[in-house]
N, C-alpha and C. Protein backbone atom coordinates (compact mmCIF):
# COMPACT_ATOMS: atom_id res chain seq x y z
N UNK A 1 92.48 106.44 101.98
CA UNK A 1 91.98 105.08 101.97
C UNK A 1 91.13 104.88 100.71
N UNK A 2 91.31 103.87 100.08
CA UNK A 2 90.41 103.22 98.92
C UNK A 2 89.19 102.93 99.28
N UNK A 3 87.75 103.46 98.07
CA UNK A 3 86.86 102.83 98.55
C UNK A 3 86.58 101.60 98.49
N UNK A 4 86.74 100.65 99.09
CA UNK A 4 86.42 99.18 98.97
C UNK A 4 86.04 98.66 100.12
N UNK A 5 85.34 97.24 100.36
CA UNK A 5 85.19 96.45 101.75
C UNK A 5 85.62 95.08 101.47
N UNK A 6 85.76 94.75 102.46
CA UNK A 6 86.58 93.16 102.65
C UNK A 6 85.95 92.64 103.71
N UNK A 7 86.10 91.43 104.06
CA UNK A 7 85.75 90.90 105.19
C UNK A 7 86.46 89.26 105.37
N UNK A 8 86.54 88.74 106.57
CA UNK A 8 86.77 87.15 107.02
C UNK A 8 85.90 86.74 107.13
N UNK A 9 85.76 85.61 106.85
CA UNK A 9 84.79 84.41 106.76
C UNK A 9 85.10 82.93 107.48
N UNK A 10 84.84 82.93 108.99
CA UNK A 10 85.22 81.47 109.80
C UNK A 10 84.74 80.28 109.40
N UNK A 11 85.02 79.42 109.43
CA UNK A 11 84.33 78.19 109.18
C UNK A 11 85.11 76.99 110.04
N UNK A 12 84.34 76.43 110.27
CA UNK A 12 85.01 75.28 111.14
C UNK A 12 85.59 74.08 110.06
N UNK A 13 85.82 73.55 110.19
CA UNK A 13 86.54 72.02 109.19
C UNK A 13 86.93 70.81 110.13
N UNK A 14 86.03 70.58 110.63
CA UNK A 14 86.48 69.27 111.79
C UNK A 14 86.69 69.97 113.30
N UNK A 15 87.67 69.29 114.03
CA UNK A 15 87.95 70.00 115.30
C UNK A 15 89.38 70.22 115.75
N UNK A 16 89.98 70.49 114.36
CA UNK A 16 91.54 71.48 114.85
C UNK A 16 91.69 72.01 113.69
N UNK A 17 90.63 72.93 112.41
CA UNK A 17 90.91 73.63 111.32
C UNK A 17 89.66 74.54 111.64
N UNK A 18 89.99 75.65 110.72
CA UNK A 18 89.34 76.52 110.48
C UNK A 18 89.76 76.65 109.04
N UNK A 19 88.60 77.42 107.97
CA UNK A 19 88.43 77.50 106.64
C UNK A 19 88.35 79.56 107.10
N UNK A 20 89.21 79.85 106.26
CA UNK A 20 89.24 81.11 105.98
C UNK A 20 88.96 81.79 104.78
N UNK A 21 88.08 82.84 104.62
CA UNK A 21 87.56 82.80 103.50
C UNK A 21 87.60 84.99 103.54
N UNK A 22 88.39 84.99 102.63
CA UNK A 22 88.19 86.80 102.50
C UNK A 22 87.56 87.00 101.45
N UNK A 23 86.33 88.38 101.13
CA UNK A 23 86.07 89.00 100.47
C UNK A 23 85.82 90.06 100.59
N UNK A 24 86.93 90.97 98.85
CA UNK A 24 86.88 91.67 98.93
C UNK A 24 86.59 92.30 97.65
N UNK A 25 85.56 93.27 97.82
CA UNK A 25 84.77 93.95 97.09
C UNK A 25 85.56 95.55 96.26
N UNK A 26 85.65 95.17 95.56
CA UNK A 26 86.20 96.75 94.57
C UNK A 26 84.91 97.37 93.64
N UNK A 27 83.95 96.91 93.63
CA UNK A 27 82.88 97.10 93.30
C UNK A 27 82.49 99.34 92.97
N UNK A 28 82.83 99.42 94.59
CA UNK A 28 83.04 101.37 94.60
C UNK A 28 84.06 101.72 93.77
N UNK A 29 84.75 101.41 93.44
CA UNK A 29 86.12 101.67 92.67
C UNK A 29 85.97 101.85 91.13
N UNK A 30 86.15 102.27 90.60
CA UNK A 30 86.77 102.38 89.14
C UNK A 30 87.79 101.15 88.21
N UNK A 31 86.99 100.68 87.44
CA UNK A 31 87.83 99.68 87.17
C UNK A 31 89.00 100.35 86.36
N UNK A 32 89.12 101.38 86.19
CA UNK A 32 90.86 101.74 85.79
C UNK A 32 91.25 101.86 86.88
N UNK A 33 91.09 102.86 88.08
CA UNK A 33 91.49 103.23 89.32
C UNK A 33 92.33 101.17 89.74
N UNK A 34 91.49 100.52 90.04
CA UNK A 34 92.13 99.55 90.35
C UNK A 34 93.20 98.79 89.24
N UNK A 35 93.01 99.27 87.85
CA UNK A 35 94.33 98.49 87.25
C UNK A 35 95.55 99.70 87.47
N UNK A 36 95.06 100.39 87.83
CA UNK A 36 96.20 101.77 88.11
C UNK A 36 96.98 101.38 88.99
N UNK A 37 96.56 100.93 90.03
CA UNK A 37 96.75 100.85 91.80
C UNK A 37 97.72 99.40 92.27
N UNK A 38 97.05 98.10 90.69
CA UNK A 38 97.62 97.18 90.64
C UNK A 38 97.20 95.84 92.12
N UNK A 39 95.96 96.38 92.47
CA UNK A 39 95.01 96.19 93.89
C UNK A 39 94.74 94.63 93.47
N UNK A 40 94.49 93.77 92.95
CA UNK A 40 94.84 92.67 92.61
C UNK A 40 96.09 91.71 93.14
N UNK A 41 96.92 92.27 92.57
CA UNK A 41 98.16 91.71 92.74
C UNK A 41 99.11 91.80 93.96
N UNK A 42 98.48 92.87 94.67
CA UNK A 42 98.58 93.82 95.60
C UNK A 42 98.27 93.17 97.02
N UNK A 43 96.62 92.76 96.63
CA UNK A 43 95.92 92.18 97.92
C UNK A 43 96.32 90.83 97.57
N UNK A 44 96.92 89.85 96.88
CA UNK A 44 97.38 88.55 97.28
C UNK A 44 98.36 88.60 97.56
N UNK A 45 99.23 89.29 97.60
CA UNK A 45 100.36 89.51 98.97
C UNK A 45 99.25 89.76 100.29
N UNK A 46 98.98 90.46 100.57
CA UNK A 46 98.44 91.01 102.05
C UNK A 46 97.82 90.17 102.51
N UNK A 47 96.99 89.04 101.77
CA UNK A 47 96.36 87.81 102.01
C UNK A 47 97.10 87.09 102.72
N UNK A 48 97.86 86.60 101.60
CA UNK A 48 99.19 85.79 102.10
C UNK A 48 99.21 86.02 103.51
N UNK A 49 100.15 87.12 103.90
CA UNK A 49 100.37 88.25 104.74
C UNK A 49 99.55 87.71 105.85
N UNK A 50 98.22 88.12 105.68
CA UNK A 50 97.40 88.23 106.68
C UNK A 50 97.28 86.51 107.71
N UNK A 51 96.97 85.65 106.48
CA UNK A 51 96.99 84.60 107.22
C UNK A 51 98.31 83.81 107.95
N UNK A 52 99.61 84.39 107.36
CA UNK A 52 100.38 83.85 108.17
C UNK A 52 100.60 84.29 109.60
N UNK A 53 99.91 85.86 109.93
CA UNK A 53 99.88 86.21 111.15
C UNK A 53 98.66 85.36 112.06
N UNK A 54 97.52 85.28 111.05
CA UNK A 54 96.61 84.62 111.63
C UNK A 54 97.14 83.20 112.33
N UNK A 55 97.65 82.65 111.31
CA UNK A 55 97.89 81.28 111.85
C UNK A 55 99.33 81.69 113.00
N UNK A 56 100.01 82.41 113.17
CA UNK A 56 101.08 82.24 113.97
C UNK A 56 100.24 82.77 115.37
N UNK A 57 99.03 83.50 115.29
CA UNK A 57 98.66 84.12 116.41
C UNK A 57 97.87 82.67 117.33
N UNK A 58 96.98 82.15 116.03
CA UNK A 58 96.16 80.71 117.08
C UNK A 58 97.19 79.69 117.34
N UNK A 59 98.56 79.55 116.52
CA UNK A 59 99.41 78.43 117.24
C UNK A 59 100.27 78.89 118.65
N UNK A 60 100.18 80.20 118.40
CA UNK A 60 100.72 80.68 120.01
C UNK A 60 100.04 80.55 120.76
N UNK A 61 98.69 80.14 120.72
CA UNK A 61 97.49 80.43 121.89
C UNK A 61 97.51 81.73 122.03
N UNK A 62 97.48 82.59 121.28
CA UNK A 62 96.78 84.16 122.03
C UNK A 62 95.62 84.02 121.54
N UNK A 63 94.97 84.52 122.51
CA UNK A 63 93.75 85.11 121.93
C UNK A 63 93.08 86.25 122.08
């Protein structure tokens, strides 16, 4: 595992949105290590990624 942290960020936007907000920190890392790794380009796929599960999970109603 890479050293790095990330996190979600909720926010409300009226009363049927939510504002999603990730950060993520490479800060522990090596700034060659991350142009090596290509972790940039990398994590805006997984972003992507992430929120389309997000959003398919609250339009199903799971919770």
């Amino acid at each position: 595992m890479l050293p790095a942290r990330w996190r979600y960020e909720l926010e409300p936007e009226g009363d049927s949105a939510t504002r999603v907000t990730e950060t993520f920190d490479y800060a522990a890392m090596s700034p060659e290590l991350v142009a090596r790794t290509g972790l940039p380009k990398q994590d805006l796929r997984s972003v992507e990624a992430t929120l389309r599960r997000l959003e398919s999970h609250v339009e199903d109603g799971r919770s």
